[in-house]
N, C-alpha and C. Protein backbone atom coordinates (compact mmCIF):
# COMPACT_ATOMS: atom_id res chain seq x y z
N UNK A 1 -143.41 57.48 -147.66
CA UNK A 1 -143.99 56.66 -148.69
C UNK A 1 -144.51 55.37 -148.09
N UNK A 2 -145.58 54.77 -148.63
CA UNK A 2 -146.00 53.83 -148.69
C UNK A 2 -145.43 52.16 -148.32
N UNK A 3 -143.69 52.09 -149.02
CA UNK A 3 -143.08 51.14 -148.70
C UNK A 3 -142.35 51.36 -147.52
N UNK A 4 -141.85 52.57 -147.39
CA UNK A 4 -141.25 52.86 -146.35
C UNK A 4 -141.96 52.41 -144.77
N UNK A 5 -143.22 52.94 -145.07
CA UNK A 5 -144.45 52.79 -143.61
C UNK A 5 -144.21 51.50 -143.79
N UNK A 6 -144.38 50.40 -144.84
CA UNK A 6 -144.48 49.17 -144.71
C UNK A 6 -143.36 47.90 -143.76
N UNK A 7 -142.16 49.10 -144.85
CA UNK A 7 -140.98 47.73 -144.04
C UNK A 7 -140.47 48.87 -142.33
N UNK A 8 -141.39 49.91 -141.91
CA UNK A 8 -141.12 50.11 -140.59
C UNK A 8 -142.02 49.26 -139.67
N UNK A 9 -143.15 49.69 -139.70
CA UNK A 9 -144.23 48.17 -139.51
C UNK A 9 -143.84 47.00 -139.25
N UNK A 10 -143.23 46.64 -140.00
CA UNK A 10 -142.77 44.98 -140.56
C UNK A 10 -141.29 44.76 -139.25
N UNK A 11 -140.43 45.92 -139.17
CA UNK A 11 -139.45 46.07 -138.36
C UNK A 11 -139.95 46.33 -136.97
N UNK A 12 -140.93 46.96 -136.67
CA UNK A 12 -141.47 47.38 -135.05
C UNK A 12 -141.89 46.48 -134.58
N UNK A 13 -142.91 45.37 -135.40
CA UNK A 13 -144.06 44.66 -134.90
C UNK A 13 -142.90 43.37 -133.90
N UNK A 14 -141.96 43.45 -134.24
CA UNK A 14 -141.10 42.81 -133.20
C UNK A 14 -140.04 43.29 -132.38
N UNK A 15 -140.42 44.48 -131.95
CA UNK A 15 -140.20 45.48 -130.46
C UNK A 15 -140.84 45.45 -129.33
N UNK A 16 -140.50 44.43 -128.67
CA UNK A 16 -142.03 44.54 -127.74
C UNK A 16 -141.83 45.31 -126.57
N UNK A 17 -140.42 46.49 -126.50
CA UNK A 17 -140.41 47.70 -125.41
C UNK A 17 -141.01 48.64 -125.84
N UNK A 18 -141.38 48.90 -127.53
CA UNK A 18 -141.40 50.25 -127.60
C UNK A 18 -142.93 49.99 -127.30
N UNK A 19 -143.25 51.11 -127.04
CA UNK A 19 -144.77 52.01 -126.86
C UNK A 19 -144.99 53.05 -127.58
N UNK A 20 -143.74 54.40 -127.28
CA UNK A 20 -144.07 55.94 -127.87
C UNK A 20 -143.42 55.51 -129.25
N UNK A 21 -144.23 56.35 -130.42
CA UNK A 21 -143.34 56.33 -131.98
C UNK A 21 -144.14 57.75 -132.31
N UNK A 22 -142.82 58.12 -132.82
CA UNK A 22 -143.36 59.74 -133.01
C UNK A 22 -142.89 59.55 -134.58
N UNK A 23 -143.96 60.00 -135.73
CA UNK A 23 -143.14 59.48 -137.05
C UNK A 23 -143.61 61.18 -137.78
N UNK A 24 -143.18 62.56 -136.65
CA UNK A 24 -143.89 63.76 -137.16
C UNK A 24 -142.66 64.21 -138.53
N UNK A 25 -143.41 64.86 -139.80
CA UNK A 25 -143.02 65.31 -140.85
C UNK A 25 -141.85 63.79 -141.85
N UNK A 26 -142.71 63.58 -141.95
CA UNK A 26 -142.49 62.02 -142.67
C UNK A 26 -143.74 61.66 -144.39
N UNK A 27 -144.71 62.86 -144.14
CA UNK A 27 -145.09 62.67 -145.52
C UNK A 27 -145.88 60.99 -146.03
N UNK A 28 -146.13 60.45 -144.61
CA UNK A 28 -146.47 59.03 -144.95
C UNK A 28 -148.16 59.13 -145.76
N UNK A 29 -149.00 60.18 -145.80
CA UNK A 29 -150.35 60.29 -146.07
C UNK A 29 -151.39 59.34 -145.75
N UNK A 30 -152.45 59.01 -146.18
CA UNK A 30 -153.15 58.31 -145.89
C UNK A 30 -152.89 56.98 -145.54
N UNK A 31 -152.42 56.53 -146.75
CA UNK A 31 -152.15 54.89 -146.87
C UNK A 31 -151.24 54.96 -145.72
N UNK A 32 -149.83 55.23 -145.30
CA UNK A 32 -148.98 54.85 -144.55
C UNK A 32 -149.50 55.29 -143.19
N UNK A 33 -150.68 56.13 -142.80
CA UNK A 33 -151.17 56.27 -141.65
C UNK A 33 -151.73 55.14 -141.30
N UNK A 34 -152.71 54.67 -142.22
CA UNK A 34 -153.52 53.48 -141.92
C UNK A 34 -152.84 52.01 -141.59
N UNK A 35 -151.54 52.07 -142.86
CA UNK A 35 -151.03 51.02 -142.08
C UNK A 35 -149.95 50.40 -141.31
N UNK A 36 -149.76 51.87 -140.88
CA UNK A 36 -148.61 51.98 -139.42
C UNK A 36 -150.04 51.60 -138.14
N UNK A 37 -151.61 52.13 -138.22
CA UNK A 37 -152.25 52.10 -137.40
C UNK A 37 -152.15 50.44 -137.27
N UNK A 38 -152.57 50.41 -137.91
CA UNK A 38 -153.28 48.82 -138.33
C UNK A 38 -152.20 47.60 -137.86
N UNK A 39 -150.86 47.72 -138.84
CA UNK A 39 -149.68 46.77 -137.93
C UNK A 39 -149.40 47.20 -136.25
N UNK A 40 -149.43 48.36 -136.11
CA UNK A 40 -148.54 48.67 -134.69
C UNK A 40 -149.56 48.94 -133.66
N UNK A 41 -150.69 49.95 -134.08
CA UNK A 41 -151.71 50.28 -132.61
C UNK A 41 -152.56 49.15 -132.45
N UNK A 42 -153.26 48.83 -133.34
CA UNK A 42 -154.16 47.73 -133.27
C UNK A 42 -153.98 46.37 -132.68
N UNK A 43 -152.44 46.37 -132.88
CA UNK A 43 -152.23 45.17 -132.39
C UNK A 43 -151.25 45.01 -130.76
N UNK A 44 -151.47 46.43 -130.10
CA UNK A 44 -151.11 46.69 -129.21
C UNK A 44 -150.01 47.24 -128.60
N UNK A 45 -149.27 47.07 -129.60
CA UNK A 45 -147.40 47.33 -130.00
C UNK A 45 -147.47 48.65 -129.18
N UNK A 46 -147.55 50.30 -129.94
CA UNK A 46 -148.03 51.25 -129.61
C UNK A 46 -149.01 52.16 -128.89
N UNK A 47 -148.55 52.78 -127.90
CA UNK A 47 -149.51 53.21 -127.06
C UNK A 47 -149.71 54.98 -127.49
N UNK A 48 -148.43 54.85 -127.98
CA UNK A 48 -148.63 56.72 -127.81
C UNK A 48 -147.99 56.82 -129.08
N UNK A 49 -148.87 57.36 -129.94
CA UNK A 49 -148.31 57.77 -131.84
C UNK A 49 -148.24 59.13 -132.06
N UNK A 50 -147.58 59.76 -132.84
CA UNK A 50 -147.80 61.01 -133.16
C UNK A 50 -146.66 61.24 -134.48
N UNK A 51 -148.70 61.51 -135.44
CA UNK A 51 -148.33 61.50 -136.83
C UNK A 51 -148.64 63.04 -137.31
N UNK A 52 -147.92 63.81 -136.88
CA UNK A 52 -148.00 65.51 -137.24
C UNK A 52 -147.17 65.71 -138.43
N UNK A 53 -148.06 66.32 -138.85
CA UNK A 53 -147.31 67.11 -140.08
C UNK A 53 -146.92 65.53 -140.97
N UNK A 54 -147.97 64.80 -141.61
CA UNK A 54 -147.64 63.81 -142.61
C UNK A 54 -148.90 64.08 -143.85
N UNK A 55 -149.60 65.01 -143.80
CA UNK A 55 -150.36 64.57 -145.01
C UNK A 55 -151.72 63.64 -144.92
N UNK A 56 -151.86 63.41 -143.69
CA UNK A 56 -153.00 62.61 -143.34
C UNK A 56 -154.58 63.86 -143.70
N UNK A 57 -155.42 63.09 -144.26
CA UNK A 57 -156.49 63.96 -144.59
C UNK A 57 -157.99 62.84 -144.11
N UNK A 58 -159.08 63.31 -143.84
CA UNK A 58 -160.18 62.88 -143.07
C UNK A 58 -160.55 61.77 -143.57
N UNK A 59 -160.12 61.03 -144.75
CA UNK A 59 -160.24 60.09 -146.01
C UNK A 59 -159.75 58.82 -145.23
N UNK A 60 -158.34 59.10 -144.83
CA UNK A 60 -157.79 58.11 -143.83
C UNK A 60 -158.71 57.52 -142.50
N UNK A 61 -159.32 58.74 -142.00
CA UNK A 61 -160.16 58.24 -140.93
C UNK A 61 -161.46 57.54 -140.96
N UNK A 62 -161.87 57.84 -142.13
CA UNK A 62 -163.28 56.88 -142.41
C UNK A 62 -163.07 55.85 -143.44
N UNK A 63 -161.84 56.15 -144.04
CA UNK A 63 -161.49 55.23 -145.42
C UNK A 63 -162.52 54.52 -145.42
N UNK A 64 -162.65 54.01 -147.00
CA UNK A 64 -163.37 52.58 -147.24
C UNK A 64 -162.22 51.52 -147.23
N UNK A 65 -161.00 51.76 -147.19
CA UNK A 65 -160.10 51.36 -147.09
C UNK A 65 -159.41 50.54 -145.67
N UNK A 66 -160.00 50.96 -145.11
CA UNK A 66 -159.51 50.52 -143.71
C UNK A 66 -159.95 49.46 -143.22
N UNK A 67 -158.95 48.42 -142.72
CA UNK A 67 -159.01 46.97 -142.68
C UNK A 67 -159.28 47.28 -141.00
N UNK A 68 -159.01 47.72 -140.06
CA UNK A 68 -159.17 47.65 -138.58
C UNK A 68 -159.76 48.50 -138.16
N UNK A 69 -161.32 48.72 -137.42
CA UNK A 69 -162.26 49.42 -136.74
C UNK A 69 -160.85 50.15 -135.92
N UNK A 70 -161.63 51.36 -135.63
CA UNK A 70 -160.95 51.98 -134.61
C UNK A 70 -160.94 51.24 -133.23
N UNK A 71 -161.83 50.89 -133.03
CA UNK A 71 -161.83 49.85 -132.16
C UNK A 71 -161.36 48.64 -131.50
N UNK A 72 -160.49 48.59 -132.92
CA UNK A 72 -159.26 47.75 -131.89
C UNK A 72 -158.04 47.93 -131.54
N UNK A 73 -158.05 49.22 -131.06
CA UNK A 73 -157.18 49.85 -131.14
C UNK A 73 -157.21 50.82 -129.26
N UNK A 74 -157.89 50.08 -128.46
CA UNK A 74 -157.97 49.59 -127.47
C UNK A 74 -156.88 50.74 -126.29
N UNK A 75 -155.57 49.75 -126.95
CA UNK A 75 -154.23 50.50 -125.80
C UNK A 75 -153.76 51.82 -125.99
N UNK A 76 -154.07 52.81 -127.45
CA UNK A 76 -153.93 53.79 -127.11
C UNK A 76 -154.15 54.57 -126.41
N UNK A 77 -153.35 55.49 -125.79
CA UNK A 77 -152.94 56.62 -125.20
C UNK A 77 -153.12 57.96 -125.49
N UNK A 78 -152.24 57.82 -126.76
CA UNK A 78 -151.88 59.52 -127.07
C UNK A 78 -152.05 59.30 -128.65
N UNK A 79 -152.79 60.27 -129.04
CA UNK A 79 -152.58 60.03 -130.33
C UNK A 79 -152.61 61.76 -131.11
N UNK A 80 -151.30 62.07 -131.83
CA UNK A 80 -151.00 63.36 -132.15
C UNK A 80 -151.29 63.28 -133.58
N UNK A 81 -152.18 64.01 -134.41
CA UNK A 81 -152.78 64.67 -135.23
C UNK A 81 -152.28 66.11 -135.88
N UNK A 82 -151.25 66.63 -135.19
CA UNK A 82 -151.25 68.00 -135.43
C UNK A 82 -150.74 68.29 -136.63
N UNK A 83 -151.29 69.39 -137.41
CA UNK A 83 -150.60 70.21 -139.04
C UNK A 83 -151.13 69.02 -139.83
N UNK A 84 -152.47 68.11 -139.74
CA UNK A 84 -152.71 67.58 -141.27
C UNK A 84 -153.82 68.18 -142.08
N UNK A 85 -154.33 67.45 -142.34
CA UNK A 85 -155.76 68.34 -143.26
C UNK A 85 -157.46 67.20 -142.98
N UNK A 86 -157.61 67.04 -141.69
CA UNK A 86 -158.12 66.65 -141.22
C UNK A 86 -159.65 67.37 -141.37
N UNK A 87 -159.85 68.63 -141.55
CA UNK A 87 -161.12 69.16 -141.63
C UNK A 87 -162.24 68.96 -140.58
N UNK A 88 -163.35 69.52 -141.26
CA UNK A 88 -164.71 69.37 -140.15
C UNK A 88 -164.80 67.72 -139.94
N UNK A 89 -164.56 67.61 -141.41
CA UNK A 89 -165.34 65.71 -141.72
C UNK A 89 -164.27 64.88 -141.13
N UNK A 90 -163.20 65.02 -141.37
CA UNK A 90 -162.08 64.33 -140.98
C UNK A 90 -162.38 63.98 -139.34
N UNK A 91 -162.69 64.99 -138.35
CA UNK A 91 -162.51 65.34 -137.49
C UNK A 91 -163.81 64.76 -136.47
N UNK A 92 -165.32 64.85 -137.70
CA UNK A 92 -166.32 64.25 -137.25
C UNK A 92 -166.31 62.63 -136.95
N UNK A 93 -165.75 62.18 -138.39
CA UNK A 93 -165.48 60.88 -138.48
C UNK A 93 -164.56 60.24 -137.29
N UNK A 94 -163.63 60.93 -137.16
CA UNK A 94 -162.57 60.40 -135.47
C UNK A 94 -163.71 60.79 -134.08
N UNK A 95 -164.73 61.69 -134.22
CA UNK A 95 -165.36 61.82 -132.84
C UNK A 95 -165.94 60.43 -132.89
N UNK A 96 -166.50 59.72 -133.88
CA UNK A 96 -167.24 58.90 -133.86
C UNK A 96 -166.65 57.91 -133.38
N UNK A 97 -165.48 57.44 -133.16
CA UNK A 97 -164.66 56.16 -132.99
C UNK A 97 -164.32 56.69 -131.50
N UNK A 98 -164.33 57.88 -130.81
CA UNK A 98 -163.50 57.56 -129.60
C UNK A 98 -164.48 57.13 -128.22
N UNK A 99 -165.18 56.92 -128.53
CA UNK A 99 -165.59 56.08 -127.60
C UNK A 99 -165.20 54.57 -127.45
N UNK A 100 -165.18 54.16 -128.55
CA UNK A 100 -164.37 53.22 -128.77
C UNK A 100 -162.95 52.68 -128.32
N UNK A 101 -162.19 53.66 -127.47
CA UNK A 101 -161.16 54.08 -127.43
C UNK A 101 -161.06 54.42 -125.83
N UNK A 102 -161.04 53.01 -125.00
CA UNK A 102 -161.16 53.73 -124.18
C UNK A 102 -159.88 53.93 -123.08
N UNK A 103 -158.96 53.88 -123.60
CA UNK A 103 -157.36 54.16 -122.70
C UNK A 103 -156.89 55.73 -123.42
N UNK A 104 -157.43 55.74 -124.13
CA UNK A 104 -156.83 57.56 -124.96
C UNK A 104 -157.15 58.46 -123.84
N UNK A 105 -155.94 59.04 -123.87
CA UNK A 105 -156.31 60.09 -122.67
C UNK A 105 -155.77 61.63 -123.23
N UNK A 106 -155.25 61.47 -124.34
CA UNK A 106 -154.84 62.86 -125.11
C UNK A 106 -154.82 62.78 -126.57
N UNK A 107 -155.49 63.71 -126.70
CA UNK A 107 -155.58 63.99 -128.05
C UNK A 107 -155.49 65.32 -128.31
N UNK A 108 -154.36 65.33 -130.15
CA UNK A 108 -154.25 66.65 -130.56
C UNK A 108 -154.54 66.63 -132.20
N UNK A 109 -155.43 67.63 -132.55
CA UNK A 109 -155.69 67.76 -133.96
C UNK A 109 -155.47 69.18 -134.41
N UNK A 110 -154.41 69.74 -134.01
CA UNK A 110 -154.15 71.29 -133.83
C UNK A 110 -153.78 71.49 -135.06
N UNK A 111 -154.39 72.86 -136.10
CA UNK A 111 -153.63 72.88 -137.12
C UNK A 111 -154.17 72.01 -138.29
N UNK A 112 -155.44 71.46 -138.19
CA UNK A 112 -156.25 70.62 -139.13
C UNK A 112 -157.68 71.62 -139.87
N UNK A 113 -157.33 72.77 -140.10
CA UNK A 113 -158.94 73.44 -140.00
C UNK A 113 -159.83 72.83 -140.06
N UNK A 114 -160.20 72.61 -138.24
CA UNK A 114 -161.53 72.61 -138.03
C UNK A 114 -162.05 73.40 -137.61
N UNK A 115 -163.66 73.97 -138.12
CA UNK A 115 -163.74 74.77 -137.37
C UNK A 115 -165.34 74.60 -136.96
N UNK A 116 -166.38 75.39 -136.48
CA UNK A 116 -167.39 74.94 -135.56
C UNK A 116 -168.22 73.66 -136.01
N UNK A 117 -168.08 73.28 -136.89
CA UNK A 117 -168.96 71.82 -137.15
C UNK A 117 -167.74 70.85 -136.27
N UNK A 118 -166.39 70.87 -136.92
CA UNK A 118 -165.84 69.67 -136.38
C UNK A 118 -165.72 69.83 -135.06
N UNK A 119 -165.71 71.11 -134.46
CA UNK A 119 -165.68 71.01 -133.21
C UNK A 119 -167.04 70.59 -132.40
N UNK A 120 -168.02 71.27 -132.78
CA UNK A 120 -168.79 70.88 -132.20
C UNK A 120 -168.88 69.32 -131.88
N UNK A 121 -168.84 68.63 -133.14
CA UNK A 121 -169.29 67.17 -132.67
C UNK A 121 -167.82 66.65 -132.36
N UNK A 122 -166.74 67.02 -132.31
CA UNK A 122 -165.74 66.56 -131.40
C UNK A 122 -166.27 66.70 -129.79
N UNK A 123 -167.00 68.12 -129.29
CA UNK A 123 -167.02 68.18 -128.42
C UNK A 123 -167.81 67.07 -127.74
N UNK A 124 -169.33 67.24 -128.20
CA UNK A 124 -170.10 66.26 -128.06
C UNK A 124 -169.44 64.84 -128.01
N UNK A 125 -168.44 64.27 -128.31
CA UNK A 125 -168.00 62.86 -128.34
C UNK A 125 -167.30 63.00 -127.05
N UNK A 126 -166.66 63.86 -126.69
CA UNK A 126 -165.87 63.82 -125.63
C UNK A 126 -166.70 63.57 -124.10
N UNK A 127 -168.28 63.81 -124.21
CA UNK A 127 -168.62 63.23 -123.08
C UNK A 127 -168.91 61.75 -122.75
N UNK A 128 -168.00 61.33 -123.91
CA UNK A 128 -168.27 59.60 -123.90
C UNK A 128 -166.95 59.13 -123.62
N UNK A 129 -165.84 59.64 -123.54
CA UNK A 129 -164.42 59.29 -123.86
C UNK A 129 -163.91 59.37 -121.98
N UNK A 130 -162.62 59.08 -121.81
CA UNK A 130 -161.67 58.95 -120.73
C UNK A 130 -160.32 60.47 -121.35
N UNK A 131 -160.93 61.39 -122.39
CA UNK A 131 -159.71 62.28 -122.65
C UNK A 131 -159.88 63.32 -121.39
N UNK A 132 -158.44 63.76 -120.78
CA UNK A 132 -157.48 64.51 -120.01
C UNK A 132 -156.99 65.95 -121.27
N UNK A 133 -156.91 65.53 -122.12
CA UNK A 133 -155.89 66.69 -122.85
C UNK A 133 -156.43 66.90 -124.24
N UNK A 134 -156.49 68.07 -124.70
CA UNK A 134 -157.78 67.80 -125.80
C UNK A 134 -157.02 69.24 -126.64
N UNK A 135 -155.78 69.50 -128.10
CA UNK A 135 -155.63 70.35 -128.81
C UNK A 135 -156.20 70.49 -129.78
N UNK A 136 -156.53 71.86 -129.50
CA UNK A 136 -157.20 72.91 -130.77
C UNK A 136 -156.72 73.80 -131.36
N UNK A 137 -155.54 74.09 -130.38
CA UNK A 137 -154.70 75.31 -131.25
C UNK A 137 -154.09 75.08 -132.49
N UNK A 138 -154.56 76.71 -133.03
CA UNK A 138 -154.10 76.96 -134.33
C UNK A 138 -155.09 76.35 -135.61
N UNK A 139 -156.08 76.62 -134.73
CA UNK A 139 -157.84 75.91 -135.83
C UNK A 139 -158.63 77.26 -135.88
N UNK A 140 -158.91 77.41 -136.84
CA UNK A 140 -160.10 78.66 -137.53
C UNK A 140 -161.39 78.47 -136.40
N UNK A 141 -161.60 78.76 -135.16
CA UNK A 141 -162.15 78.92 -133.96
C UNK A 141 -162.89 80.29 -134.20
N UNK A 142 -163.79 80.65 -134.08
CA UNK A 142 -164.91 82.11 -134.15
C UNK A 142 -165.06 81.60 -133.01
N UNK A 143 -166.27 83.09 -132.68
CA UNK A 143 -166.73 82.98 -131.24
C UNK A 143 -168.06 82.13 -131.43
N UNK A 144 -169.03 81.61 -132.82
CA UNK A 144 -169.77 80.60 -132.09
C UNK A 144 -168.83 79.24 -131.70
N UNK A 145 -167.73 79.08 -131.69
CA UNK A 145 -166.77 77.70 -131.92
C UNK A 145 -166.34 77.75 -129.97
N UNK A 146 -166.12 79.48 -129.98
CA UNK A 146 -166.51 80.00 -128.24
C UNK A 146 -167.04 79.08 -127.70
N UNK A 147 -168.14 79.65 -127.92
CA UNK A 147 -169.75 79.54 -127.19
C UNK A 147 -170.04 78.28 -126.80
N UNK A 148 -169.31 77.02 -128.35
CA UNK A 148 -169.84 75.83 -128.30
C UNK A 148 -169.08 75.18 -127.27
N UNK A 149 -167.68 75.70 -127.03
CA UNK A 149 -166.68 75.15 -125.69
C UNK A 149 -166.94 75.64 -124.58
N UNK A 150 -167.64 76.84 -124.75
CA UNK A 150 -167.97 76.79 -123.19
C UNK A 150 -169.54 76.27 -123.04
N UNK A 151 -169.95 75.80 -123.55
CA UNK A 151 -171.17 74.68 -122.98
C UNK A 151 -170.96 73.47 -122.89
N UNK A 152 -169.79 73.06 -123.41
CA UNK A 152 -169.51 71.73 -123.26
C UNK A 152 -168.94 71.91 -122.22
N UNK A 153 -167.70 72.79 -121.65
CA UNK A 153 -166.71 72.68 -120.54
C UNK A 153 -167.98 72.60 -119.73
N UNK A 154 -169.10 72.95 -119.11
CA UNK A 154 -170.00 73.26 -118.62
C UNK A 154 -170.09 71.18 -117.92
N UNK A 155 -170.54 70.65 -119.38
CA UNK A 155 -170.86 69.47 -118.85
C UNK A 155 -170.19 68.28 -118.92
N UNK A 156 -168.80 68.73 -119.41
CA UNK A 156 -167.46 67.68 -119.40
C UNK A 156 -167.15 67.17 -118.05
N UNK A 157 -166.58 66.09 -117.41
CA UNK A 157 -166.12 65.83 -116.64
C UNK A 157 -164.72 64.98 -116.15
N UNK A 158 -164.45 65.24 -117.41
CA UNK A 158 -162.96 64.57 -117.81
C UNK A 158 -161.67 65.04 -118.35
N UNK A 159 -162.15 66.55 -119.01
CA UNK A 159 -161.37 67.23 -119.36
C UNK A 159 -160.44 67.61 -118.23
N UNK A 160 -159.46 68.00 -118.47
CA UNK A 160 -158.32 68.68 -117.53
C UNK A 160 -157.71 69.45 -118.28
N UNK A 161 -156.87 69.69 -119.15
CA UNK A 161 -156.34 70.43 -120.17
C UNK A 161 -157.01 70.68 -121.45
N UNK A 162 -157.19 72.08 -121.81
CA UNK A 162 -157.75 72.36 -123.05
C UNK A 162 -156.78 73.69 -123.77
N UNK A 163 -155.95 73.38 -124.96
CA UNK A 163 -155.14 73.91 -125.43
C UNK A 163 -156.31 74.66 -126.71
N UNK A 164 -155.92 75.73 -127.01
CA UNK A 164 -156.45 76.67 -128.03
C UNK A 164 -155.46 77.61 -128.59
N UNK A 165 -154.41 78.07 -128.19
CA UNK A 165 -153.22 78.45 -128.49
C UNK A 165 -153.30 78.98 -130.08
N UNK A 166 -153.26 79.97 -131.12
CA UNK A 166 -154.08 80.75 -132.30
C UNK A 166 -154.60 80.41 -132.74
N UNK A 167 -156.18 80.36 -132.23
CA UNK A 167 -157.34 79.94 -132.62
C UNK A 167 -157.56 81.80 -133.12
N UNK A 168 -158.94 81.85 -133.49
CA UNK A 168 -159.46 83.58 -134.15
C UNK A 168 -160.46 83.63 -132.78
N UNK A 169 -160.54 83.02 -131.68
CA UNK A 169 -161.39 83.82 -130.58
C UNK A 169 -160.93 84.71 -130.46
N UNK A 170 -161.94 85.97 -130.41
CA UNK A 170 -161.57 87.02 -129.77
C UNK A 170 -162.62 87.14 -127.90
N UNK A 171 -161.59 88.13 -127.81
CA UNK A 171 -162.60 88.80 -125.70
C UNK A 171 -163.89 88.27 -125.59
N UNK A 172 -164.72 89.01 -126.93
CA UNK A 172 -165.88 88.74 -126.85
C UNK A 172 -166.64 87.86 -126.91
N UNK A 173 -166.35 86.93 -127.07
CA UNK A 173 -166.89 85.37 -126.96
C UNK A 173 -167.17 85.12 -125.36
């Protein structure tokens, strides 16, 4: 809930060891995504988050709501996404910010159905980014969603790990 994200926020922002906060299956949704981002990453606190399985949906990522550009949000690292409802749009809207972003070196949105729109322009963003680790598994993947990863792996140069783990590719792709 909402107050809950608030008075954790309110309690972290004067931790100045922690870095990793893993807050997975916590149900915080939009609002408490945004403003766990907003008190703790933005302001440098947090390097490595991972908000899986809370209810976060693509609304959060472009909100009209959102008081802090992705962009200042600078020291992230790691930022875990996995099991929300993130979608094509959800998913488009975060390609757009990671350039912005330039210490992220892993990212996972596994489990958000996306499928060849959000990937595609995820992929496309990634030749602007510093990401190492990049999850897809368990996303509604066809073989044009294939096709579109292997033309990007083609002209990536940063990737190192690419997780797909039950995606619907089949051989033939």
């Amino acid at each position: 809930d909402v107050l809950g994200a608030r008075r954790l926020a309110e309690a972290l922002q004067h931790s100045p060891s922690l870095k990793h906060l893993a807050l997975a299956n916590n149900n915080l949704g939009d609002e408490g995504f945004e403003l766990l981002r907003e008190k703790l990453v933005a302001k440098g606190i947090v390097t490595n988050l991972d908000f899986s399985s809370n209810g976060i949906t693509g609304q959060s990522i472009r909100g009209p709501n959102m008081k802090i550009p992705w962009s200042a949000c600078k020291g992230l690292k790691q930022l875990v996404l996995t099991n929300n409802s993130l979608g094509d749009a959800g998913v488009a809207d975060l390609s757009c910010n990671l350039a912005t972003l330039p210490d992220l070196v892993e990212l996972s949105v596994s489990n958000n159905l996306i499928g060849l729109d959000g990937v595609s322009t995820l992929l496309r963003s990634l030749l602007f980014t510093n990401i190492k680790v990049l999850d897809l598994s368990h996303n509604p993947l066809d073989i044009p969603a294939a096709r579109a990863l292997s033309f990007a792996m083609m002209h990536n140069s940063t990737l190192e790990e690419l997780k797909l783990e039950g995606t619907y590719m089949k051989a033939a792709a």
